[in-house]
Protein backbone atom coordinates (compact mmCIF):
# COMPACT_ATOMS: atom_id res chain seq x y z
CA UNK A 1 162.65 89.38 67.96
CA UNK A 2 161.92 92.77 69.41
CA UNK A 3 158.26 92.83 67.67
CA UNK A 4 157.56 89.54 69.12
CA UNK A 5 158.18 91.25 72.66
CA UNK A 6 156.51 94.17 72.30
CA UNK A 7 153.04 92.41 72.61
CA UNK A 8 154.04 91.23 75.67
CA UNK A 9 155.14 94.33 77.41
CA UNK A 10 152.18 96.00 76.35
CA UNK A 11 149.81 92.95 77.67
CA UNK A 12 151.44 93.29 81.11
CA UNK A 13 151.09 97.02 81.14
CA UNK A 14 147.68 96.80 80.25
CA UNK A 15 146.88 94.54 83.06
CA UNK A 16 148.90 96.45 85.52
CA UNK A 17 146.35 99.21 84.22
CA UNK A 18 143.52 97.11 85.19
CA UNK A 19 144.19 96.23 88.33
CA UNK A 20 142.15 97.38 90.97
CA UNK A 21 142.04 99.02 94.29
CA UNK A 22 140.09 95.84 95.96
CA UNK A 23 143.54 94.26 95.44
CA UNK A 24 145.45 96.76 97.81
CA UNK A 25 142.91 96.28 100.26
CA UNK A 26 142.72 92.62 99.98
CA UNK A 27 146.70 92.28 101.39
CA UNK A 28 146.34 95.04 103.92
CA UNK A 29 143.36 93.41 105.07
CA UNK A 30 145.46 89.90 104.97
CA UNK A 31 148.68 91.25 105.98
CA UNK A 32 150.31 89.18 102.79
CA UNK A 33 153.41 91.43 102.45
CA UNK A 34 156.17 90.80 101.06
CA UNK A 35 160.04 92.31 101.61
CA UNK A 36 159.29 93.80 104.63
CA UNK A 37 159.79 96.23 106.54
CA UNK A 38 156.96 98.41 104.64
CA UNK A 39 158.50 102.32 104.49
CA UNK A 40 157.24 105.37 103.68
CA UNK A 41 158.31 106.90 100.34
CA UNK A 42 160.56 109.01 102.93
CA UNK A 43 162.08 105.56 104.02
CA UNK A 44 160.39 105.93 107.69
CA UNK A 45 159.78 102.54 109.05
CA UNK A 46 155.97 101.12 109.40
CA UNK A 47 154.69 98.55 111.94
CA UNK A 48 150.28 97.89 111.87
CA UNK A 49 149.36 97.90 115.25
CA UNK A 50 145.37 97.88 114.10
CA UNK A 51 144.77 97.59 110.06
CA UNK A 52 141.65 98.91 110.93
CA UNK A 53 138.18 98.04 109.92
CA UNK A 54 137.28 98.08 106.60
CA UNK A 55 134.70 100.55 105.29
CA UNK A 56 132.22 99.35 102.81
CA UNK A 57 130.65 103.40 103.00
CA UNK A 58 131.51 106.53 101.55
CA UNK A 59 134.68 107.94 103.58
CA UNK A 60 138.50 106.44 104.08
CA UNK A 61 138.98 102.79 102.89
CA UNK A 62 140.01 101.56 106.43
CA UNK A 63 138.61 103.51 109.44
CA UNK A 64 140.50 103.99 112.92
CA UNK A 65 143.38 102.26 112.46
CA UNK A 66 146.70 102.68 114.18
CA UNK A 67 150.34 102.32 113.07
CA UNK A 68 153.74 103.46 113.76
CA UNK A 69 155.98 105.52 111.19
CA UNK A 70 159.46 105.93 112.50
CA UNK A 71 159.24 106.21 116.70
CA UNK A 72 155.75 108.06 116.40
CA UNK A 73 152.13 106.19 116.83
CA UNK A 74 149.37 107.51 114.93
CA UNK A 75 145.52 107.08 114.90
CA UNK A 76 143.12 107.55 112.10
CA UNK A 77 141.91 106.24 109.21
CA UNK A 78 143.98 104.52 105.39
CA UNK A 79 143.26 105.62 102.51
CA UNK A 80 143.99 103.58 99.08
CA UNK A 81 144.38 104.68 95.47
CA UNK A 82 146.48 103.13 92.41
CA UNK A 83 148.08 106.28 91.82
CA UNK A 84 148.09 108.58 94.55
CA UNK A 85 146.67 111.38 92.10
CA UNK A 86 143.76 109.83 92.57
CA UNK A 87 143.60 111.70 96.18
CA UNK A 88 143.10 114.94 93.61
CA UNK A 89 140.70 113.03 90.88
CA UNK A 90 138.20 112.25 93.81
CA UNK A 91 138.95 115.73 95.47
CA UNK A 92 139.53 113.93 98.41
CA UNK A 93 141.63 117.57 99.25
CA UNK A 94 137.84 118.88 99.89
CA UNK A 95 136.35 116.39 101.67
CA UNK A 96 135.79 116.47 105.85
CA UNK A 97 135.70 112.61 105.84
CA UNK A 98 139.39 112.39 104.70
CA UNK A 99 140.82 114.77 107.28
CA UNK A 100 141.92 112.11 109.59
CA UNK A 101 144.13 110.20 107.16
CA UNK A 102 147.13 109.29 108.62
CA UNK A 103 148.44 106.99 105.43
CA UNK A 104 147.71 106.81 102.05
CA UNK A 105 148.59 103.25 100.33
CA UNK A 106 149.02 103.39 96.40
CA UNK A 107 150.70 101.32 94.00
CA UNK A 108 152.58 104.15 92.45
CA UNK A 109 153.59 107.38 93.79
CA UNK A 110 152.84 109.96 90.84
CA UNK A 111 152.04 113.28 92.99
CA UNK A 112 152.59 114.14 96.95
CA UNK A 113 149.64 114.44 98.77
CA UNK A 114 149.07 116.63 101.33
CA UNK A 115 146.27 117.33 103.75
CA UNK A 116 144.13 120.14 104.08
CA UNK A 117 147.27 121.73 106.69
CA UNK A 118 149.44 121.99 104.37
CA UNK A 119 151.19 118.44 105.81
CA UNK A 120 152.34 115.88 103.70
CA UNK A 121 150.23 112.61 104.00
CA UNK A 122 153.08 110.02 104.80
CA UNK A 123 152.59 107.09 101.84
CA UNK A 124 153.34 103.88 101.47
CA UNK A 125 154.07 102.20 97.89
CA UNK A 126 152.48 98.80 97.86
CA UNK A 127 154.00 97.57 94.67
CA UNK A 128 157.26 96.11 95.93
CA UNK A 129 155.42 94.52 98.77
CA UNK A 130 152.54 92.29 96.70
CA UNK A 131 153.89 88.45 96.42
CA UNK A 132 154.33 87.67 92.89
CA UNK A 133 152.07 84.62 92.93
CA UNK A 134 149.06 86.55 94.13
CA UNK A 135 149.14 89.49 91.74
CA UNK A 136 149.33 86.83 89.07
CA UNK A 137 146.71 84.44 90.49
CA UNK A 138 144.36 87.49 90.90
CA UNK A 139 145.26 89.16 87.45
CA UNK A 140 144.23 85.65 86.00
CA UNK A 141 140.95 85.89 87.93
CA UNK A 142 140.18 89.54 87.15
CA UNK A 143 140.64 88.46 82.96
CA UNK A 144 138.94 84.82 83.27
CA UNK A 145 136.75 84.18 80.33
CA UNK A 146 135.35 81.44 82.63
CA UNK A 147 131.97 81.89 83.35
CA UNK A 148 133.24 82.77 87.08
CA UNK A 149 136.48 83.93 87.46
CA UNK A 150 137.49 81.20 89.91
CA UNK A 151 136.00 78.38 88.44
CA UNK A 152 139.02 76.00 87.39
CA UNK A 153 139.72 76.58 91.30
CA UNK A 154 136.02 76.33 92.74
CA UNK A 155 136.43 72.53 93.69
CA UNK A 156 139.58 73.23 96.22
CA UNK A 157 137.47 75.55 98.18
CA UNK A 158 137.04 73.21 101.83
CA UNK A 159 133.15 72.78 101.15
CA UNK A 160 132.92 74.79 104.94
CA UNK A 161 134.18 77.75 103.67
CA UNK A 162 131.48 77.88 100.31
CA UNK A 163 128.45 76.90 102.77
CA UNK A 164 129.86 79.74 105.42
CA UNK A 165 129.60 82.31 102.23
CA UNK A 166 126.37 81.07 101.09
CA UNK A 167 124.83 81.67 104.59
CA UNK A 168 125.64 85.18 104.43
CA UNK A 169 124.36 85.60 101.34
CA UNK A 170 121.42 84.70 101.48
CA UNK A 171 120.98 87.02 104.54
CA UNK A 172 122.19 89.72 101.90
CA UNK A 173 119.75 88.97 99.60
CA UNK A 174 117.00 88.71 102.11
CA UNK A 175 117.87 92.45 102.99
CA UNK A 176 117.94 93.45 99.50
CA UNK A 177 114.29 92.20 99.27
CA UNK A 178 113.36 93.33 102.56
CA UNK A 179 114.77 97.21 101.95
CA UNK A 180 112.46 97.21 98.36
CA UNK A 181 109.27 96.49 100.58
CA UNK A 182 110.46 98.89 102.83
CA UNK A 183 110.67 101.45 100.80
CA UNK A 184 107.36 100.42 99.27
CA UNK A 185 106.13 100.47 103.16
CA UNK A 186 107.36 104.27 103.37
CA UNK A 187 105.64 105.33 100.35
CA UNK A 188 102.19 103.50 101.55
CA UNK A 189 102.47 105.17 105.02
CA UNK A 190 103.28 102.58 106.43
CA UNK A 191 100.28 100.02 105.20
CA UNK A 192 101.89 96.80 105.37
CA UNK A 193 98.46 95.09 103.47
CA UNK A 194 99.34 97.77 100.62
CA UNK A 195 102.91 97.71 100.36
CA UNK A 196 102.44 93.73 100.39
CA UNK A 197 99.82 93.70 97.62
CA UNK A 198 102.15 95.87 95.64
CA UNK A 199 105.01 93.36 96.08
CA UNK A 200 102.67 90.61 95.09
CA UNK A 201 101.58 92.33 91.59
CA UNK A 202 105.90 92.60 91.28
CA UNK A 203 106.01 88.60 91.89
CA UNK A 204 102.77 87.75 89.90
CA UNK A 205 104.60 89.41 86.68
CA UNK A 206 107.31 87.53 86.73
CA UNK A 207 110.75 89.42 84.96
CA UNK A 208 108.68 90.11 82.12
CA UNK A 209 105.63 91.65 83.19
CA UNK A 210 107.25 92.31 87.35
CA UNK A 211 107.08 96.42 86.64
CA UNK A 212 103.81 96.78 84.60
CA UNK A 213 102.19 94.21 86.93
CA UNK A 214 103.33 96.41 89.94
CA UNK A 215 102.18 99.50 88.20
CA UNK A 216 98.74 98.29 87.73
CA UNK A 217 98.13 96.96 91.26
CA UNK A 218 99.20 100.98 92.10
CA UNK A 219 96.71 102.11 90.26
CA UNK A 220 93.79 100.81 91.82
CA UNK A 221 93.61 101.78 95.86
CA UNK A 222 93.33 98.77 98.39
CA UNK A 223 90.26 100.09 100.06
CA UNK A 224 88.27 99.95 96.24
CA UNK A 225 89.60 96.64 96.12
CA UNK A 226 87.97 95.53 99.30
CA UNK A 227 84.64 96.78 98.52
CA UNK A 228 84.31 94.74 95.76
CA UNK A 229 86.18 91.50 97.19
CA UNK A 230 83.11 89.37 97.02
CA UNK A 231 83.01 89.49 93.10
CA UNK A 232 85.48 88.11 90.97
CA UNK A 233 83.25 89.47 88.02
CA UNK A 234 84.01 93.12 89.55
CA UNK A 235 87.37 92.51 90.23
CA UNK A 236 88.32 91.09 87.09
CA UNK A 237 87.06 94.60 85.48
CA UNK A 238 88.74 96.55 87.53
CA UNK A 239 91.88 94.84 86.61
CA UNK A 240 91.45 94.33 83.42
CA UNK A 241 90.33 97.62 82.76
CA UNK A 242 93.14 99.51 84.50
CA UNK A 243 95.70 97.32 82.18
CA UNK A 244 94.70 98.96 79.42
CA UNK A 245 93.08 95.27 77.91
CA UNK A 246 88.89 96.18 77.65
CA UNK A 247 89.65 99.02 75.16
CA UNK A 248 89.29 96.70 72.25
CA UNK A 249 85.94 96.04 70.22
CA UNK A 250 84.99 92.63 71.59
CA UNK A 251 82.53 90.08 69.74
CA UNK A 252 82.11 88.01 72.96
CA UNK A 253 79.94 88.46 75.58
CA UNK A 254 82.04 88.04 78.65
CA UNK A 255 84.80 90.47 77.42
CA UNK A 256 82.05 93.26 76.42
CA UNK A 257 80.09 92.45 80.30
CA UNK A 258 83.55 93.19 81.94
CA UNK A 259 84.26 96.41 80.07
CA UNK A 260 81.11 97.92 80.43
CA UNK A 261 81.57 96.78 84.30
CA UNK A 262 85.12 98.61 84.45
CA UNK A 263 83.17 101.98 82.59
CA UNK A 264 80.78 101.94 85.63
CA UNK A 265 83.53 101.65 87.94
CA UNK A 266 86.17 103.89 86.63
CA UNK A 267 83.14 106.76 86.56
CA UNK A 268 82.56 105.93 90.14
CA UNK A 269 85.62 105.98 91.61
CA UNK A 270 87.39 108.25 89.54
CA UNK A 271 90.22 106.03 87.95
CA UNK A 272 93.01 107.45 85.86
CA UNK A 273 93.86 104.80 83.14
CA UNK A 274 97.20 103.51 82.45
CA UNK A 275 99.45 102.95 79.61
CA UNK A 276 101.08 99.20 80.65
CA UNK A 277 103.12 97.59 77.59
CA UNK A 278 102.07 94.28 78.54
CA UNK A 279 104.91 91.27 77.11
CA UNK A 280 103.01 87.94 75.33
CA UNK A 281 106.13 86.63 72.66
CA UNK A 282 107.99 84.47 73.76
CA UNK A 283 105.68 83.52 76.67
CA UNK A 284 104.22 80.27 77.45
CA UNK A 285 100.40 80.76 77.18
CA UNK A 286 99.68 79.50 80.88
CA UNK A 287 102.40 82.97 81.65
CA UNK A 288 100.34 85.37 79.39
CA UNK A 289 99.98 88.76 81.66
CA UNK A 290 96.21 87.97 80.76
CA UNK A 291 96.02 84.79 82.80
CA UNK A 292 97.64 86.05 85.91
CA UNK A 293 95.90 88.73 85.86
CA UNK A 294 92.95 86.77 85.95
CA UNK A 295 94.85 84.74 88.84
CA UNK A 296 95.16 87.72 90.70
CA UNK A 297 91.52 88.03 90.56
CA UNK A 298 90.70 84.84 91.72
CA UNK A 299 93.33 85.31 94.50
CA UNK A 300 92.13 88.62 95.59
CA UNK A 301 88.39 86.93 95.79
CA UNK A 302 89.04 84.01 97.44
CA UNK A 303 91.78 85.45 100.03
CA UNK A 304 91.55 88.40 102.69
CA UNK A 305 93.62 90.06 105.18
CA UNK A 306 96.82 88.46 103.67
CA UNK A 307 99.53 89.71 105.78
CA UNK A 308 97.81 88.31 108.71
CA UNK A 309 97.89 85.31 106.72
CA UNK A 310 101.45 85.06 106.04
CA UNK A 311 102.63 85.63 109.56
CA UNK A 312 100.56 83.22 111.42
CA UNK A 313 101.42 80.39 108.45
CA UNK A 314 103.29 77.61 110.50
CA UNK A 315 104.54 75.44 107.15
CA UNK A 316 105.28 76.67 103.77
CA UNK A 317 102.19 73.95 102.83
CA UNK A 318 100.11 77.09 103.79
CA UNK A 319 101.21 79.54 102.09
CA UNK A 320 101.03 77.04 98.70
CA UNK A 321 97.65 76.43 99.50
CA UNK A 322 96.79 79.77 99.23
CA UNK A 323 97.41 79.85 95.48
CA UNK A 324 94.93 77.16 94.68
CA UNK A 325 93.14 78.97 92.67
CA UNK A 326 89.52 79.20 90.53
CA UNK A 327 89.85 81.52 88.19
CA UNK A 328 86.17 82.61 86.02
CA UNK A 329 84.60 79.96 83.67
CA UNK A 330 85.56 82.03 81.39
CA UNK A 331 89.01 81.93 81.34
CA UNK A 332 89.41 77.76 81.55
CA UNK A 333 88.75 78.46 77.52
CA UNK A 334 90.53 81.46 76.69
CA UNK A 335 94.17 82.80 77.78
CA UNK A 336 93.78 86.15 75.88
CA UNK A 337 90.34 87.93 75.76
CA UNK A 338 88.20 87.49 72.82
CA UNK A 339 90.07 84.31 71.78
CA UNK A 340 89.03 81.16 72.52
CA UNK A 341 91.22 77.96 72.89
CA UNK A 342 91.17 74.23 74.19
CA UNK A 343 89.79 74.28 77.79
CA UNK A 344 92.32 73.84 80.75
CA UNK A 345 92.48 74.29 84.12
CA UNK A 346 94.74 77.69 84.74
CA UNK A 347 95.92 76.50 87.85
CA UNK A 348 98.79 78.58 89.26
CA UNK A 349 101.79 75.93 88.88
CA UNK A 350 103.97 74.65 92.17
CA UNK A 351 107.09 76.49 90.85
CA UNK A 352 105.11 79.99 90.20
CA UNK A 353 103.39 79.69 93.76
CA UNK A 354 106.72 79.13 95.10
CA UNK A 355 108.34 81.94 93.29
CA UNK A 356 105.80 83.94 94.69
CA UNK A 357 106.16 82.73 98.26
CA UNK A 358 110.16 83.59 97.63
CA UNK A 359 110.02 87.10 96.48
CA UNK A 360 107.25 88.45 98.49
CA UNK A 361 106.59 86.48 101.95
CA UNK A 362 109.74 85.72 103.07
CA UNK A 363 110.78 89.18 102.48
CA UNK A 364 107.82 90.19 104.52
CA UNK A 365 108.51 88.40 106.98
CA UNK A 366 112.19 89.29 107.06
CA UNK A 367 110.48 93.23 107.06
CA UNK A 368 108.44 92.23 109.67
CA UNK A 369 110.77 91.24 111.77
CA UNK A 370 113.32 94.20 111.34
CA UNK A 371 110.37 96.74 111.56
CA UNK A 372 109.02 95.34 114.93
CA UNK A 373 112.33 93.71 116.12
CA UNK A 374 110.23 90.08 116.31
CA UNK A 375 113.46 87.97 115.16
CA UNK A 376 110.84 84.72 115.29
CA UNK A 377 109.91 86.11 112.06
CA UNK A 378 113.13 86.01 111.08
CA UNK A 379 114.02 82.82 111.80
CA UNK A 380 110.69 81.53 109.89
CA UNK A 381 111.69 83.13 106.72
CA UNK A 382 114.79 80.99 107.06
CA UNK A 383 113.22 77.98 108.15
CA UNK A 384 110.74 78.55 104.91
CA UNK A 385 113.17 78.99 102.50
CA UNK A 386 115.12 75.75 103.83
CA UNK A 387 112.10 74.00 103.37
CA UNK A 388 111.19 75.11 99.72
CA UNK A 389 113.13 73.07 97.16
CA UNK A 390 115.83 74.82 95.22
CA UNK A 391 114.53 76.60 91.91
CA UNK A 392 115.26 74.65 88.15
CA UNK A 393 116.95 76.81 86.07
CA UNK A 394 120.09 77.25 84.07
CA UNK A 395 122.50 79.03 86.68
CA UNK A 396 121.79 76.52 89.58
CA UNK A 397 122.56 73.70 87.30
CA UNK A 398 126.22 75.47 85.92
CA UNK A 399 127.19 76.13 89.30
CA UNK A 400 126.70 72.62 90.02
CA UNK A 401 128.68 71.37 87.28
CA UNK A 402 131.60 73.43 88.23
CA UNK A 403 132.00 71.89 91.55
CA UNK A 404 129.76 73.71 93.85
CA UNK A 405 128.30 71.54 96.70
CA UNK A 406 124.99 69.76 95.31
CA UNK A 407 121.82 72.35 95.99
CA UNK A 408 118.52 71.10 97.40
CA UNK A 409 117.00 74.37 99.04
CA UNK A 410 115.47 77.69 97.90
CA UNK A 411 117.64 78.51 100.58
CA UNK A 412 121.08 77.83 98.76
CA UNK A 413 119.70 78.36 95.09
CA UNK A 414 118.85 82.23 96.65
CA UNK A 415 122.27 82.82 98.07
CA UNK A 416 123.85 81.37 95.03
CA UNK A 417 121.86 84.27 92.80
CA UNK A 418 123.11 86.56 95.45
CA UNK A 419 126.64 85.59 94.76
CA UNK A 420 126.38 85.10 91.22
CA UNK A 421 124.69 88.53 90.66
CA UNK A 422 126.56 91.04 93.33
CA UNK A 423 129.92 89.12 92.95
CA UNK A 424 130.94 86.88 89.96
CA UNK A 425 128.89 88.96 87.64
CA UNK A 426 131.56 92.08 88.65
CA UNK A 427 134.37 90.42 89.58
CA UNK A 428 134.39 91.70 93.21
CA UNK A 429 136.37 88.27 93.86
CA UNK A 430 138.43 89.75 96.56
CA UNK A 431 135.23 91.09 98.28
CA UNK A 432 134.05 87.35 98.26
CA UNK A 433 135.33 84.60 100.89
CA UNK A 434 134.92 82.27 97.89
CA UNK A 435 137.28 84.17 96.23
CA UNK A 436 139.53 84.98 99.63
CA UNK A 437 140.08 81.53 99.98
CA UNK A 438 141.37 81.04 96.26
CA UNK A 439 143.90 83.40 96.59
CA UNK A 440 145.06 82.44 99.72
């Protein structure tokens, strides 16, 4: 019998192991205790007056709360470990933030702590106090093999609840986006037509190609780009020349006209060629880097003073429109250079146009807003992105099947990413509402 057991004890310990500190803060947060009153390890009686608010930052876990221990009221902030060595691991002892702790909350008491005085930190063992039923219902979520942890419980969730969550995130990934052009925006002094082009070269590249696409809008200034806006011939050189693609020995004319072109104008303005490892296999030929580079050609020649653009559009139709592109003759019979194929159109497809309209105009106009505190801008990018349908692709349509309210917008299909990425992917379940509401 006994080595039939021992697998058992060990599994249990092993999860106890893996439990984590979210937990702890999840029932102070929710007051969920159980066998109360809570005491101090010195058996000193605890009422929360304030649980305080909880501190996504560096510093204390829960900041200016207030409690009493025994007759006394104190103010200050909670800290929470599993082990209240921990305090020591994260030299907590040295830090200014944590002076003003006034409890620490642990699920085991392995070492007294004591404050930078000399005073003992009073402390409060949560293990005891944690309901049974949640510690097990969060221990199953935190070792689901699901493909979310909640998923066997997703289609409980009152449907209110899920489209509260999804609302704030997709407000969380609009400032995720809208902090990358912003930093862009910082590094371009504060050009918002640079910083935008930039974003658009991420968005043209798709995953693939997103950081070599960037890179090689860098490397050619805005202001050469808008001398030579009126010719696609130039500005296909330029392009194609910075990405590293006219280095080749060509046998067609076109190829040979635009590298001798890009020699002319690299000499001129000085241009310091780049090494881009440009992505083909696996690619659809209308996605070869090739073609959208040439789309970005025909996009820079046939449209000016963008930004402006973007924040005077009144429907999303507008901002399509502006990806109805003409690329060169040239490249309706070729996607690579030098290599001739059946002649198509390379139009740039509804789903790409609105990919691009997702990942670099609404953030801009989320930016803009926050930059110039214009919150009609804000409100657009909303409106926008609740009037682009919802994105095809694999995760939309798994979420779908496991209960989660049908999607139609880009709006929903954006905040479920959000969720998917900065939540399910990491388990932070009890950081989620979604996941809140399953526990509760």
């Amino acid at each position: 019998m006994p080595k039939f057991r021992l697998p058992k004890l060990r599994q249990a310990s092993n999860k106890e192991k893996a439990m984590k500190e979210e937990l702890l803060h999840f029932i102070w947060r929710t007051k969920q205790f159980i066998h109360l009153p809570l005491r101090t390890t010195t058996e000193e009686e605890i009422t929360i007056i304030q649980a305080g608010t909880y501190n996504t930052n560096a510093g204390p876990d829960f900041l200016n709360a207030k409690i009493r221990i025994g007759q006394e009221v104190w103010a200050g902030h909670i800290e929470m470990h599993l082990q209240s060595s921990d305090w020591i691991k994260h030299q907590h002892q040295d830090d200014i933030a944590f002076q003003n702790v006034i409890l620490h909350v642990v699920l085991k008491e392995d070492v007294v702590i004591k404050n930078s005085s000399g005073a003992i930190i009073p402390c409060l063992v949560l293990k005891k106090h944690i309901p049974r039923r949640l510690k097990g219902q969060y221990l199953k979520m935190l070792h689901s093999r699901n493909w979310i942890a909640c998923q066997s419980a997703l289609p409980n969730v009152p449907k209110e609840k899920i489209g509260f969550w999804l609302d704030r995130m997709v407000i969380e990934r609009l400032e995720e986006k809208t902090n990358q052009l912003l930093e862009r925006l910082k590094k371009n002094q504060f050009d918002w037509e640079t910083s935008l082009y930039h974003s658009l070269g991420y968005s043209f590249g798709l995953k693939v190609n997103a950081d070599a696409f960037e890179a090689l809008m860098q490397s050619i200034p805005l202001t050469i780009i808008a001398k030579h806006q009126n010719s696609l011939l130039q500005l296909e050189a330029l392009l194609f020349g910075q990405a590293g693609m006219l280095e080749d020995t060509f046998e067609e004319g076109y190829p040979n006209k635009l590298k001798k072109e890009y020699q002319f104008l690299k000499h001129k303005y000085q241009l310091q060629g780049i090494v881009i490892p440009w992505k083909f296999m696996r690619m659809r030929p209308a996605n070869f880097p090739s073609i959208r580079i040439a789309q970005m050609a025909a996009f820079l020649f046939q449209t000016h003073h963008l930004v402006s653009k973007v924040l005077a559009a009144q429907a999303v139709k507008e901002l399509v429109n502006l990806f109805d592109l003409q690329v060169s003759l040239y490249w309706k019979t070729h996607y690579q250079l030098d290599k001739a194929s059946i002649k198509r159109a390379k139009k740039a497809g509804i789903q790409f146009r609105r990919n691009v309209i997702i990942n670099s105009f609404i953030p801009l106009l989320f930016a803009y807003a926050k930059a110039r505190q214009l919150p009609q801008y804000q409100e657009k990018a909303l409106a926008f992105l609740s009037e682009i349908p919802c994105e095809k692709n694999v995760l939309i349509r798994r979420f779908e099947a496991i209960g989660m309210p049908k999607v139609d917008s880009a709006y929903q299909s954006q905040a479920l990413l959000q969720l998917k990425k900065r939540y399910c992917d990491i388990q932070a379940c009890l950081s989620c509402a979604i996941g809140h509401e399953v526990l509760k």
